[in-house]
PDB file of N, CA and C in Angstrom:
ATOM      1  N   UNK A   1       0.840  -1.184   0.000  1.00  0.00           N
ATOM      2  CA  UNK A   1       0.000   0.000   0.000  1.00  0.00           C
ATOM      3  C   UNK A   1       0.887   1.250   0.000  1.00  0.00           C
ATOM      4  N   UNK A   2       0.617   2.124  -0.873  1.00  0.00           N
ATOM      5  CA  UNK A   2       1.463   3.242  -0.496  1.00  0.00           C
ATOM      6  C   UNK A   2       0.778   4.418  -0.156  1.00  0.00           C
ATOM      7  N   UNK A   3       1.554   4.788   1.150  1.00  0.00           N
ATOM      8  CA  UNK A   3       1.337   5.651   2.083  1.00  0.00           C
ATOM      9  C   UNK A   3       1.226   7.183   1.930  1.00  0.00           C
ATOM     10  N   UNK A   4       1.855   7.526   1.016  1.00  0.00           N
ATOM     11  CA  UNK A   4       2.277   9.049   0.582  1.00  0.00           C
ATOM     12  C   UNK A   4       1.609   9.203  -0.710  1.00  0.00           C
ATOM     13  N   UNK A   5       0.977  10.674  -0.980  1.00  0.00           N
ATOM     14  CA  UNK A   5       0.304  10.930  -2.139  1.00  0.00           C
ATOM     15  C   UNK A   5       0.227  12.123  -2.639  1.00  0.00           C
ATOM     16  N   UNK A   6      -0.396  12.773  -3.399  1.00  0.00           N
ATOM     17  CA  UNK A   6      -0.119  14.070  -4.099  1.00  0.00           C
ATOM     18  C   UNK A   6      -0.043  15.259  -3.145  1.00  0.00           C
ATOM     19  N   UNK A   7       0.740  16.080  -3.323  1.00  0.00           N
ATOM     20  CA  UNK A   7       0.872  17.224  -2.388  1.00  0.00           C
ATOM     21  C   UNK A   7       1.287  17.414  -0.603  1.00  0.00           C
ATOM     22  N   UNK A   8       2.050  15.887  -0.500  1.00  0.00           N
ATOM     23  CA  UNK A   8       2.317  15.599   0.842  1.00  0.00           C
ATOM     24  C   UNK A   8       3.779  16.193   0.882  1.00  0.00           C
ATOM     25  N   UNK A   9       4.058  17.124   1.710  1.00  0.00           N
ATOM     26  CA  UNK A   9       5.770  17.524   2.011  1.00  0.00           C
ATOM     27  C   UNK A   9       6.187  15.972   2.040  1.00  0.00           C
ATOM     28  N   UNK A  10       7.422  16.007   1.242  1.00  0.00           N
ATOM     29  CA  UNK A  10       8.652  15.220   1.946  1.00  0.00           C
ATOM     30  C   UNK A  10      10.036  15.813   1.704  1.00  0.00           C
ATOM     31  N   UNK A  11      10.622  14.522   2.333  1.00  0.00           N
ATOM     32  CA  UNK A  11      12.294  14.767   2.177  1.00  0.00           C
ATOM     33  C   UNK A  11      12.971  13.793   1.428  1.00  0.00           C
ATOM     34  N   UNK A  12      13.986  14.081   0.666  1.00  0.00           N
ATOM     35  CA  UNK A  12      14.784  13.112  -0.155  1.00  0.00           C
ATOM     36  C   UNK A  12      15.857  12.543   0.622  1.00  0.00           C
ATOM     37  N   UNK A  13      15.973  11.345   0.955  1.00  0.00           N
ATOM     38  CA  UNK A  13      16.940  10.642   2.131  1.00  0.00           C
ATOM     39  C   UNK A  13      18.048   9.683   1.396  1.00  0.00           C
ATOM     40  N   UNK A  14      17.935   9.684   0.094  1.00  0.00           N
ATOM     41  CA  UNK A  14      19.068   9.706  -0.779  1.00  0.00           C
ATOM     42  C   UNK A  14      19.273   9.860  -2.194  1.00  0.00           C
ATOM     43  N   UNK A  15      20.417  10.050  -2.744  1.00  0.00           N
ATOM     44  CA  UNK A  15      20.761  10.128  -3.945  1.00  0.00           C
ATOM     45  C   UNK A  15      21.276  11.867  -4.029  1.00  0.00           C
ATOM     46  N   UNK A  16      21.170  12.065  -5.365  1.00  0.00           N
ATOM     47  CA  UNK A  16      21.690  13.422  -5.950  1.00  0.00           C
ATOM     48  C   UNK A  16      21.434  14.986  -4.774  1.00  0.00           C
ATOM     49  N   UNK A  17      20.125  14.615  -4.464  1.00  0.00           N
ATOM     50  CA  UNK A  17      19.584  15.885  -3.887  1.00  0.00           C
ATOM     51  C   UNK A  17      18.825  15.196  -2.133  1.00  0.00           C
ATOM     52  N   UNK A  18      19.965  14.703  -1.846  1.00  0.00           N
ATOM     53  CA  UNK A  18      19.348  14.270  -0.308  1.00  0.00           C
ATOM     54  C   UNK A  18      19.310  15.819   0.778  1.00  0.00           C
ATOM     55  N   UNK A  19      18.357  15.609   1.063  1.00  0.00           N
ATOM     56  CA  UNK A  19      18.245  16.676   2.096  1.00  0.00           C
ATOM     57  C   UNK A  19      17.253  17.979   1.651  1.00  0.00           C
ATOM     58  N   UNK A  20      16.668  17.469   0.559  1.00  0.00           N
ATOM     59  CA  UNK A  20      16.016  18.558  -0.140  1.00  0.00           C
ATOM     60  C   UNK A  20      14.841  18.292   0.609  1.00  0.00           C
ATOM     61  N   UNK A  21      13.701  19.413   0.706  1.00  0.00           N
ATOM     62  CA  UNK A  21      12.251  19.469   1.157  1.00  0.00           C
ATOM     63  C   UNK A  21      11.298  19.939   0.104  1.00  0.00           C
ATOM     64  N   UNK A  22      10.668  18.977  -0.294  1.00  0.00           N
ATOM     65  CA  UNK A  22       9.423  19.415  -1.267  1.00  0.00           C
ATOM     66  C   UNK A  22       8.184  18.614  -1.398  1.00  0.00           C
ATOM     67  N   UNK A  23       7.239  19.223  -2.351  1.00  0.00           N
ATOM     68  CA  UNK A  23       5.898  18.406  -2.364  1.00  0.00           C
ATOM     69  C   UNK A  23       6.271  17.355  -3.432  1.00  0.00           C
ATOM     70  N   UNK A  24       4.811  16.184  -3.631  1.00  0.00           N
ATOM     71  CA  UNK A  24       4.801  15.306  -4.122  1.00  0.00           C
ATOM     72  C   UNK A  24       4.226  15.841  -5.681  1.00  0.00           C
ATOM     73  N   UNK A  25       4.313  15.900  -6.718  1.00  0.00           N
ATOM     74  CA  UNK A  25       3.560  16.465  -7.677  1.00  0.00           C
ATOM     75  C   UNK A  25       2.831  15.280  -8.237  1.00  0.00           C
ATOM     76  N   UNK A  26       3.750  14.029  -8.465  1.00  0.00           N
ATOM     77  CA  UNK A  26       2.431  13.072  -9.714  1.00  0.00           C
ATOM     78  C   UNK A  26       3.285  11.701  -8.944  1.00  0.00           C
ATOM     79  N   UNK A  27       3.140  10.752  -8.558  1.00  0.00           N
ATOM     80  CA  UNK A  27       3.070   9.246  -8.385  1.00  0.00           C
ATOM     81  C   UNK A  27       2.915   8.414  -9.807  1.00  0.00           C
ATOM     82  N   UNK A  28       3.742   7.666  -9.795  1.00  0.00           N
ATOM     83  CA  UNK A  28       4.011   6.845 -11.222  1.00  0.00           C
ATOM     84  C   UNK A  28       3.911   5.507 -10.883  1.00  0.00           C
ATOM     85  N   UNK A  29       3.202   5.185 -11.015  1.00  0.00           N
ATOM     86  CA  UNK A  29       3.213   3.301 -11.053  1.00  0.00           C
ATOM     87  C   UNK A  29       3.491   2.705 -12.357  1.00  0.00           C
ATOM     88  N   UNK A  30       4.769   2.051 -12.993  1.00  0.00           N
ATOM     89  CA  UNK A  30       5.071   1.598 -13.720  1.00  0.00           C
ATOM     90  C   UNK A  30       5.425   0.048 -13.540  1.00  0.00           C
ATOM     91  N   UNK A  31       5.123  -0.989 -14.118  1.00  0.00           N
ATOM     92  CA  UNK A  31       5.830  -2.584 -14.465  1.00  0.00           C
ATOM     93  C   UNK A  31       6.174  -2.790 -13.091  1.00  0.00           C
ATOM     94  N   UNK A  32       4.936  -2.621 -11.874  1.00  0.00           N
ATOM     95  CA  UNK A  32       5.157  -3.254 -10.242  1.00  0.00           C
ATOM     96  C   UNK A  32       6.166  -2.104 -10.120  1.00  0.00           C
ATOM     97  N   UNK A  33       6.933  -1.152 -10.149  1.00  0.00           N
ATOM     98  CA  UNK A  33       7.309  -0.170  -9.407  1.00  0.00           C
ATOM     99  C   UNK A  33       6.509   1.041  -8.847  1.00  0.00           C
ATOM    100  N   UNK A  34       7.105   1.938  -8.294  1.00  0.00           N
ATOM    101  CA  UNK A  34       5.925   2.978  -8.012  1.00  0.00           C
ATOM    102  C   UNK A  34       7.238   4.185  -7.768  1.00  0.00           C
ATOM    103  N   UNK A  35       7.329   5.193  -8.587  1.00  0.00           N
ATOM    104  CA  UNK A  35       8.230   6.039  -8.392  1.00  0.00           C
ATOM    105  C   UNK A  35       7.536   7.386  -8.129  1.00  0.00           C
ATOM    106  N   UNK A  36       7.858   8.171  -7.603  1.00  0.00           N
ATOM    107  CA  UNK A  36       7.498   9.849  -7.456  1.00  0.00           C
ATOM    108  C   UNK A  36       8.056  10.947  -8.163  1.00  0.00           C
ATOM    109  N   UNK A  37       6.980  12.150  -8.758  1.00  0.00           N
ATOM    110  CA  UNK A  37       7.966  13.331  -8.797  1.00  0.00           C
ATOM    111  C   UNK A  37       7.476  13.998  -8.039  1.00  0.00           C
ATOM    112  N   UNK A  38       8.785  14.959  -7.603  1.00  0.00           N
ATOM    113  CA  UNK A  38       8.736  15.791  -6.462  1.00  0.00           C
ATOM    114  C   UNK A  38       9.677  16.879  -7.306  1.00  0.00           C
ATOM    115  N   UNK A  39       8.611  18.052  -6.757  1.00  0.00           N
ATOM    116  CA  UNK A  39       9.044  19.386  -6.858  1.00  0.00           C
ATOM    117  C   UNK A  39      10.178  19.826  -6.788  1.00  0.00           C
ATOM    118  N   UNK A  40      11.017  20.145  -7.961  1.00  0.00           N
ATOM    119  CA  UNK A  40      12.516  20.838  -8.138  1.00  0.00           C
ATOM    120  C   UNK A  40      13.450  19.789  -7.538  1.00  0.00           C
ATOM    121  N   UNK A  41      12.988  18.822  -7.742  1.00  0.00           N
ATOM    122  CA  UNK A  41      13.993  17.497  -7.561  1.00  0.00           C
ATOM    123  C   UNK A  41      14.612  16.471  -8.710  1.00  0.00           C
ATOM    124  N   UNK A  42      15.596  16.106  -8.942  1.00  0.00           N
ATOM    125  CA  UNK A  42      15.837  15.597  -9.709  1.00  0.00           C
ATOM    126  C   UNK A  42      15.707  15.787 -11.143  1.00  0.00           C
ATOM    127  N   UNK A  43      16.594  17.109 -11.529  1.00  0.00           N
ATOM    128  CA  UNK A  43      16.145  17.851 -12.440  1.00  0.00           C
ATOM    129  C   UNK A  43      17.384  17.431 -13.549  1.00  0.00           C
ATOM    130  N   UNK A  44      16.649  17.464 -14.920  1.00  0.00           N
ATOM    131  CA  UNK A  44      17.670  17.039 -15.522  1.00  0.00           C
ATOM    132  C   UNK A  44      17.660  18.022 -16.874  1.00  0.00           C
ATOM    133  N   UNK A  45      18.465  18.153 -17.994  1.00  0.00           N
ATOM    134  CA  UNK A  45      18.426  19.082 -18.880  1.00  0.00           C
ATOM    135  C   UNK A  45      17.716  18.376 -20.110  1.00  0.00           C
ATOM    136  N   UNK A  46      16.740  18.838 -20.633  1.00  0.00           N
ATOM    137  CA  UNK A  46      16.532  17.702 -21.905  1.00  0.00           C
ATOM    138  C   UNK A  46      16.407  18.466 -23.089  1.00  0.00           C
ATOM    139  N   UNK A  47      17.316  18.659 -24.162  1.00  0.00           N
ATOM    140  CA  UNK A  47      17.283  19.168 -25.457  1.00  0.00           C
ATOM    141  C   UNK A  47      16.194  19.205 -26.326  1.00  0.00           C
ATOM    142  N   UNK A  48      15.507  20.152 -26.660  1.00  0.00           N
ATOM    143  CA  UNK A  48      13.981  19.790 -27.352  1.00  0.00           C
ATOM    144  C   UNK A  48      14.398  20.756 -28.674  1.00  0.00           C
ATOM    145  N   UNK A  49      13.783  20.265 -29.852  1.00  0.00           N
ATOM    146  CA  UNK A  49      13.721  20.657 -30.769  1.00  0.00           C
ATOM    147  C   UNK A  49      12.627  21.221 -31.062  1.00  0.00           C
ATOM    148  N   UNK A  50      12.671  22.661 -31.908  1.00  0.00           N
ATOM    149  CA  UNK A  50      11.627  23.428 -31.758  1.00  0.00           C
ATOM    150  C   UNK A  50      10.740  23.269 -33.022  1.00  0.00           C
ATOM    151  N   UNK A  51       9.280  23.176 -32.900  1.00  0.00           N
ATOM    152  CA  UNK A  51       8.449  23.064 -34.162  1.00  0.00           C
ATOM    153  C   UNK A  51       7.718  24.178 -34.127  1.00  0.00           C
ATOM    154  N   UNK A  52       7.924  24.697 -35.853  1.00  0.00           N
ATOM    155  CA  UNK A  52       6.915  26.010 -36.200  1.00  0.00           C
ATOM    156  C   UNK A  52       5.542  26.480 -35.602  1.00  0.00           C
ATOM    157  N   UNK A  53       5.548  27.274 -34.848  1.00  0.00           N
ATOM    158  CA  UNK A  53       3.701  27.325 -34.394  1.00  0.00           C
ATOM    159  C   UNK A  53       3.397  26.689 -33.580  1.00  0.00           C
ATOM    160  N   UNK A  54       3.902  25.792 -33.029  1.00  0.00           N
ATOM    161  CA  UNK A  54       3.933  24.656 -31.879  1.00  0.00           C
ATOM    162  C   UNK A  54       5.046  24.922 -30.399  1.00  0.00           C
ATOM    163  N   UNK A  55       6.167  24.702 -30.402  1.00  0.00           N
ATOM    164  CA  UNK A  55       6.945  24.703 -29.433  1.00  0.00           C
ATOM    165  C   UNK A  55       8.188  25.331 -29.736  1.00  0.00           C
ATOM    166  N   UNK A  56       8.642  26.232 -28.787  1.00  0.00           N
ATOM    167  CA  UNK A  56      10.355  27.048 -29.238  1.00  0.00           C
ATOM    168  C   UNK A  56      11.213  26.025 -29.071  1.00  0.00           C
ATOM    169  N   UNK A  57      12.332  25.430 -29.460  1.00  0.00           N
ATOM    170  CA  UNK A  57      13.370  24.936 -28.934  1.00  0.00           C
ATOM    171  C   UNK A  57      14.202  25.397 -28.223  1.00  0.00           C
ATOM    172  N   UNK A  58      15.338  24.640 -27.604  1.00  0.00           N
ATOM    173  CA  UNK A  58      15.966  25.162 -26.454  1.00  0.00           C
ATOM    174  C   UNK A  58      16.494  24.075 -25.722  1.00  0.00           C
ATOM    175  N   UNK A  59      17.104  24.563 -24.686  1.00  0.00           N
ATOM    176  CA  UNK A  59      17.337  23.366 -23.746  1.00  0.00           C
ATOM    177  C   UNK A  59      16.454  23.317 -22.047  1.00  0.00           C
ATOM    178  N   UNK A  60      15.649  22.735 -21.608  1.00  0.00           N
ATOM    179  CA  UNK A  60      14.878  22.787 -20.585  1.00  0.00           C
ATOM    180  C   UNK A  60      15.296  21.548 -19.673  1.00  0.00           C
ATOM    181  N   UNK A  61      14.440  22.293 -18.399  1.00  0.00           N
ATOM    182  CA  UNK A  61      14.932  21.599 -17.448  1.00  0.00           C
ATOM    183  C   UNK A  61      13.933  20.819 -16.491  1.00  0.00           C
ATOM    184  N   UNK A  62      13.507  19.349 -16.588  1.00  0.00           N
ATOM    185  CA  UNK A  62      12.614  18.608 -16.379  1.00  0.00           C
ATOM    186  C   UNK A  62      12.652  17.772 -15.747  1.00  0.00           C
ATOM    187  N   UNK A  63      11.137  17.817 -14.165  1.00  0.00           N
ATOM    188  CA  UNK A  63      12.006  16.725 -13.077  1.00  0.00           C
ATOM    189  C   UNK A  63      11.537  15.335 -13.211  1.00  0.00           C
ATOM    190  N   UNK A  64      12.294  14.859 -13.097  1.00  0.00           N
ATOM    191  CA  UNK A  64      12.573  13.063 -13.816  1.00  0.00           C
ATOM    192  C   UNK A  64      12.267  12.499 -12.349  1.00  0.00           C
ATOM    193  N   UNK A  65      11.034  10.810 -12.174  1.00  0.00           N
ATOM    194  CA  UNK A  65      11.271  10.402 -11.315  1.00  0.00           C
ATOM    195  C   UNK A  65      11.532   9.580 -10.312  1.00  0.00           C
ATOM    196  N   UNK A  66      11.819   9.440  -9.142  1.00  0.00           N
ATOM    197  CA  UNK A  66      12.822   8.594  -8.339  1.00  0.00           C
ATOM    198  C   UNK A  66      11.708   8.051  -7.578  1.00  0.00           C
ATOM    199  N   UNK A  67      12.305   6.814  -6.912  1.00  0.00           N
ATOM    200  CA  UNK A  67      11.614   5.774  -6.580  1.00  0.00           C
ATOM    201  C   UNK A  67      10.945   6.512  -5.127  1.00  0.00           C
ATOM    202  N   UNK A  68       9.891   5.544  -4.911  1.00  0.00           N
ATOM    203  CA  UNK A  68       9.338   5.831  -3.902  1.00  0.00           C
ATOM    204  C   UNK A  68      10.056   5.938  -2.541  1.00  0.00           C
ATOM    205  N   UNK A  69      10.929   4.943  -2.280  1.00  0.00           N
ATOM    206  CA  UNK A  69      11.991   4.459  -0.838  1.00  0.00           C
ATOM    207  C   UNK A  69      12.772   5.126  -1.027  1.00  0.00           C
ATOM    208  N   UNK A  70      13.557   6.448  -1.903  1.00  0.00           N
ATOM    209  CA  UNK A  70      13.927   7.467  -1.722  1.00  0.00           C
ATOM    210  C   UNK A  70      13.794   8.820  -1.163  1.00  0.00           C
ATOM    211  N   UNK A  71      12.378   8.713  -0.445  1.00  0.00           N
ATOM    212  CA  UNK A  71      11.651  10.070  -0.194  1.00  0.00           C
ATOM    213  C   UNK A  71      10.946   9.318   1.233  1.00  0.00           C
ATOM    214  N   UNK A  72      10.537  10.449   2.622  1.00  0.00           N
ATOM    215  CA  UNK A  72      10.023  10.267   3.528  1.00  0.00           C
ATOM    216  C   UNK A  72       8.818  11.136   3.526  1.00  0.00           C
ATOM    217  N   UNK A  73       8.249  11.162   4.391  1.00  0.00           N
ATOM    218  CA  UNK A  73       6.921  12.168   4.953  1.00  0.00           C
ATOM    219  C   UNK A  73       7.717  12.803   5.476  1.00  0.00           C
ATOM    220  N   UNK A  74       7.994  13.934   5.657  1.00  0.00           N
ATOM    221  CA  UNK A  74       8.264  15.497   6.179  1.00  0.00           C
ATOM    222  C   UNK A  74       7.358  16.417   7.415  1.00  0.00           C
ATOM    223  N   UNK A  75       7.318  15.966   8.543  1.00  0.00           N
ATOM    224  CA  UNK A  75       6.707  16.557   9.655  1.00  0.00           C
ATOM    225  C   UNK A  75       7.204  18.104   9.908  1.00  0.00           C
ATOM    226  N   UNK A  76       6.437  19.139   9.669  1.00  0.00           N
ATOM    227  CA  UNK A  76       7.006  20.233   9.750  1.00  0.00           C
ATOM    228  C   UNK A  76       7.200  20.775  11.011  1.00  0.00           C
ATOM    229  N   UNK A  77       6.334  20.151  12.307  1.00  0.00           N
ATOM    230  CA  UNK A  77       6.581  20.631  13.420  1.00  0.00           C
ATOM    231  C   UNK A  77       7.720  19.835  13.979  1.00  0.00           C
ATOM    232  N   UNK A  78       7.680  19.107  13.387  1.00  0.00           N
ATOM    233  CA  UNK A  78       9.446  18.094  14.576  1.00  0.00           C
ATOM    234  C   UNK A  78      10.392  18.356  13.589  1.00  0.00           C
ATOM    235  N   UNK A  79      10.274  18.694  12.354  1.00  0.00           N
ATOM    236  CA  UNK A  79      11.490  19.472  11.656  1.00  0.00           C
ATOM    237  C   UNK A  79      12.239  18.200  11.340  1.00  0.00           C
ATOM    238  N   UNK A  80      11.694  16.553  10.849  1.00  0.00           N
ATOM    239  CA  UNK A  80      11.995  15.784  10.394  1.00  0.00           C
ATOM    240  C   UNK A  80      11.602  14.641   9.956  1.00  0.00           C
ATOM    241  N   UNK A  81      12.040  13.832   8.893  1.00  0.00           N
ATOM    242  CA  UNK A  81      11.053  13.114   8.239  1.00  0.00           C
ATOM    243  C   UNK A  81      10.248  11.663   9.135  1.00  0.00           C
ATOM    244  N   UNK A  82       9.504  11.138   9.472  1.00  0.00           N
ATOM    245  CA  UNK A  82       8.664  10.404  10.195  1.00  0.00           C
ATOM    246  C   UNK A  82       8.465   9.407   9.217  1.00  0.00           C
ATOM    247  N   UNK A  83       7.681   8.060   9.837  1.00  0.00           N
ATOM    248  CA  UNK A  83       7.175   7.171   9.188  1.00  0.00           C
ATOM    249  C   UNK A  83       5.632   7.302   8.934  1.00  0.00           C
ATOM    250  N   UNK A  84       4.418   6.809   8.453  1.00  0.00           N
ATOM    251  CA  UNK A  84       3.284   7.272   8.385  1.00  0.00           C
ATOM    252  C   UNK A  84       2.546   5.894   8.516  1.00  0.00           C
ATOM    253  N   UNK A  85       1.388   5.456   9.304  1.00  0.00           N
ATOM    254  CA  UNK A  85       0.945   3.859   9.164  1.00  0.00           C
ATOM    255  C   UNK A  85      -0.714   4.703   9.229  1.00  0.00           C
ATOM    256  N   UNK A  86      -1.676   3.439   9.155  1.00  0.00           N
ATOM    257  CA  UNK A  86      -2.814   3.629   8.800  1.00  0.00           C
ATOM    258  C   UNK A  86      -3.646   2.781   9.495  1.00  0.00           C
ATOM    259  N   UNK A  87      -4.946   3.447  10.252  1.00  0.00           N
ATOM    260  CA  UNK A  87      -5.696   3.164  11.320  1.00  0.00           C
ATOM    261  C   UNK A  87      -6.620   2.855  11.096  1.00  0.00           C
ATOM    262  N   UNK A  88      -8.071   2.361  11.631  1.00  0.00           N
ATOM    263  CA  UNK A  88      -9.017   2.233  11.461  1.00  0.00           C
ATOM    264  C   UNK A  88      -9.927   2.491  12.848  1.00  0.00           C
ATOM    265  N   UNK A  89     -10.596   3.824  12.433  1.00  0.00           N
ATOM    266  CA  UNK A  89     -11.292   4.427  14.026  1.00  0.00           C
ATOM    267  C   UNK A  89     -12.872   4.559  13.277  1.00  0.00           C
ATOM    268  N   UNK A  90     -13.517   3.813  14.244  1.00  0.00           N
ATOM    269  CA  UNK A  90     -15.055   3.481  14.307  1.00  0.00           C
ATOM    270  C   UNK A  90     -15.741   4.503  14.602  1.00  0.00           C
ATOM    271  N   UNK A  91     -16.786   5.096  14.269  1.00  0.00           N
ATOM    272  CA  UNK A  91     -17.697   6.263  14.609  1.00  0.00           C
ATOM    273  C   UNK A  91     -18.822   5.724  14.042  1.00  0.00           C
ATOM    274  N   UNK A  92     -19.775   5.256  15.076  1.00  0.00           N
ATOM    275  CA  UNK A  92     -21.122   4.874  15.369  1.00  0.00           C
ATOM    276  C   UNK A  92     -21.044   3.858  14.497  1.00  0.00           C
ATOM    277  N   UNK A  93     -21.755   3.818  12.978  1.00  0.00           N
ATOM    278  CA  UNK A  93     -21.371   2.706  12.150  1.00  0.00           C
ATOM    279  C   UNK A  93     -20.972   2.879  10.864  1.00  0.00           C
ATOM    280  N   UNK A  94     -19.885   3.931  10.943  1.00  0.00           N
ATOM    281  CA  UNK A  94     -18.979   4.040  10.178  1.00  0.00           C
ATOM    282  C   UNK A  94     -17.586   3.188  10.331  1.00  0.00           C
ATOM    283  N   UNK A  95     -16.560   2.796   9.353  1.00  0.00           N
ATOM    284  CA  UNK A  95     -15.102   2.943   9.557  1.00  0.00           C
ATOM    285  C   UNK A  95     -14.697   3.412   8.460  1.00  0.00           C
ATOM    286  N   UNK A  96     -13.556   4.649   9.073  1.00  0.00           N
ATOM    287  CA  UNK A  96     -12.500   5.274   8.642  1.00  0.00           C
ATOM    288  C   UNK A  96     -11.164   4.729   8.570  1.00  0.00           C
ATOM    289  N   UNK A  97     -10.779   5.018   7.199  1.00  0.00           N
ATOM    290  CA  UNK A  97      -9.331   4.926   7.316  1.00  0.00           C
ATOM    291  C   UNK A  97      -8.458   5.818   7.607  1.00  0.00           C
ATOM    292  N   UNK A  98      -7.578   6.399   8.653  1.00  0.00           N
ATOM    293  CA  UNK A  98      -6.868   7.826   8.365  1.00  0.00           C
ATOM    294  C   UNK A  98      -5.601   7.293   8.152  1.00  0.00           C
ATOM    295  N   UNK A  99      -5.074   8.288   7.425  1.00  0.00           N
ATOM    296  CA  UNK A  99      -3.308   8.106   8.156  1.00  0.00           C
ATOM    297  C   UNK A  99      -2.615   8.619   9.269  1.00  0.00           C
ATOM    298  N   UNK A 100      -1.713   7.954   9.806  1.00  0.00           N
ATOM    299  CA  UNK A 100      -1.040   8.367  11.682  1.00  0.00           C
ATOM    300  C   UNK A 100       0.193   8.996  11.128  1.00  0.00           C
ATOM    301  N   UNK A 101       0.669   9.784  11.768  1.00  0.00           N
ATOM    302  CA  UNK A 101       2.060   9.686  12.212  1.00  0.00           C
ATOM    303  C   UNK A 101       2.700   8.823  12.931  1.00  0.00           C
ATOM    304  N   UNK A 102       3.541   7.886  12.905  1.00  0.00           N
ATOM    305  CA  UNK A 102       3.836   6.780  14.169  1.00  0.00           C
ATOM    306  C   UNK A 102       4.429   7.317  15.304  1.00  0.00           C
ATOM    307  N   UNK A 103       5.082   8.251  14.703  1.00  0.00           N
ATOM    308  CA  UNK A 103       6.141   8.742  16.128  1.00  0.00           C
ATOM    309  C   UNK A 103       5.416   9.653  17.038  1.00  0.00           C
ATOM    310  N   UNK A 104       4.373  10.312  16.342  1.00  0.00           N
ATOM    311  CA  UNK A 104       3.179  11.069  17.137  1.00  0.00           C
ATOM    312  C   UNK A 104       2.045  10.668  17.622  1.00  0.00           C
ATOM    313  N   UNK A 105       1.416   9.800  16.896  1.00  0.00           N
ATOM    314  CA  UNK A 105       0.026   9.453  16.679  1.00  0.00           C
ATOM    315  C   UNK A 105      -0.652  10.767  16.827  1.00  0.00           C
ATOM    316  N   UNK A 106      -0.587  11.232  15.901  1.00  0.00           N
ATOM    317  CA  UNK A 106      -1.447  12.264  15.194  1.00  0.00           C
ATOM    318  C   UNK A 106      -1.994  12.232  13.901  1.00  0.00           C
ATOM    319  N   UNK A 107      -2.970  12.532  13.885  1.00  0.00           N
ATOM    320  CA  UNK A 107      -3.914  11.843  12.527  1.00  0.00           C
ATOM    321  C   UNK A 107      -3.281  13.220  11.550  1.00  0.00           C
ATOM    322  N   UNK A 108      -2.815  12.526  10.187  1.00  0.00           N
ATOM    323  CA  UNK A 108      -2.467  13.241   8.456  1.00  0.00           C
ATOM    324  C   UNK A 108      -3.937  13.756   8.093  1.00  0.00           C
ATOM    325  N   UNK A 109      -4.523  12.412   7.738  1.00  0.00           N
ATOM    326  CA  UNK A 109      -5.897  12.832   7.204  1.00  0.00           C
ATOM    327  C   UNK A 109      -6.333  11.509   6.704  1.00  0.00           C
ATOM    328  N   UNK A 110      -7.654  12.244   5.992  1.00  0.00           N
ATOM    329  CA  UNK A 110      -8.322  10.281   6.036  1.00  0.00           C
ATOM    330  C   UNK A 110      -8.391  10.065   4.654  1.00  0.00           C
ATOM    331  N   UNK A 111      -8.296   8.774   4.871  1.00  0.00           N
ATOM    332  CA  UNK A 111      -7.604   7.695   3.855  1.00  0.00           C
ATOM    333  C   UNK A 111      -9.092   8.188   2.705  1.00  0.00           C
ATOM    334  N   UNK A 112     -10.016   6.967   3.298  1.00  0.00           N
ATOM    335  CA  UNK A 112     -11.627   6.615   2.653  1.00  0.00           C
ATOM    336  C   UNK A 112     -12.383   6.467   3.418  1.00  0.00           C
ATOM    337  N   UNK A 113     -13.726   6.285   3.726  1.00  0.00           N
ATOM    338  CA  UNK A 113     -14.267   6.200   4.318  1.00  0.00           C
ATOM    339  C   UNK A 113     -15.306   4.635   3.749  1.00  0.00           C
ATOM    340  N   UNK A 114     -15.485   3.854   5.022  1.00  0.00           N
ATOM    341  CA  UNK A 114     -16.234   2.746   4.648  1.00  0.00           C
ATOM    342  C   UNK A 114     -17.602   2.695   5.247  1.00  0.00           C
ATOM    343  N   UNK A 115     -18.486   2.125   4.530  1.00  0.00           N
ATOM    344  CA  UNK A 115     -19.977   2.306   5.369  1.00  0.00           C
ATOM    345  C   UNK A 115     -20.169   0.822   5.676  1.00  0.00           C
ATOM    346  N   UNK A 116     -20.380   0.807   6.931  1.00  0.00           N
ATOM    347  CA  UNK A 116     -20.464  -0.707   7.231  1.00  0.00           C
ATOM    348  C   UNK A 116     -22.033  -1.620   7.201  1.00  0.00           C
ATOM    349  N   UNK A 117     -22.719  -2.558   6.435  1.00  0.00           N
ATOM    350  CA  UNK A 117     -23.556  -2.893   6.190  1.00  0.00           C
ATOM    351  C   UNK A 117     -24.167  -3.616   7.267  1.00  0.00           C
ATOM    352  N   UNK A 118     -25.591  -3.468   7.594  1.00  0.00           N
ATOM    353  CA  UNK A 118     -25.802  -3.988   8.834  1.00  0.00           C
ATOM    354  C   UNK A 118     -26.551  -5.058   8.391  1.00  0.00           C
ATOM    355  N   UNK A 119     -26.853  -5.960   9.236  1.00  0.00           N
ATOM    356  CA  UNK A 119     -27.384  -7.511   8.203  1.00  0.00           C
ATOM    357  C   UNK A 119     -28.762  -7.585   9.053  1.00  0.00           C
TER     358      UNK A 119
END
């Protein structure tokens, strides 16, 4: 299951740009992998050729992206990256899914919500 999703701060905990802080922009699930891009991370130069009426050419700079187990959740009040697990809290005859912080137990936000069928 993966835990982290569009617009969640994190941190990059390795490779080129470890130590960087940014959001999540798009999640990629490719051939059983699942990679992330993240904002002004992993930026690379890519030569584009320019077509009439369509696009200028040039050289631009486009963020390419890195695997999921490269990046953490980003807690802005403890000023470091945390793990994130997922709960299930009952309200009357509802269940919710939220996400926790582990090191806090403080609720992220909620997952989905399930309506439980009564027989």
């Amino acid at each position: 299951m993966i835990k982290l999703k569009k617009g969640d701060p994190v941190i990059v905990i390795a490779g080129k740009d470890k130590g960087k802080i940014s959001k999540i922009k798009q999640i990629v699930k490719k051939d059983g992998k699942v990679k992330v891009i993240v904002e002004g991370v992993n930026l690379v130069k890519k030569h584009v050729r320019g077509i009439e009426g369509v696009r200028e050419g040039g050289i631009y700079e486009v963020e390419r992206p890195i695997d999921i187990s490269n990046v953490a959740y980003y807690d802005s009040n403890l000023q470091k990256p945390v793990k994130i697990g997922v709960k299930i809290i009952e309200e009357g005859d509802k269940k919710i899914k939220v996400r926790v912080n582990k090191k806090t137990g403080e609720i992220i936000d909620k997952v989905w919500e399930k309506i439980k069928k009564e027989v």
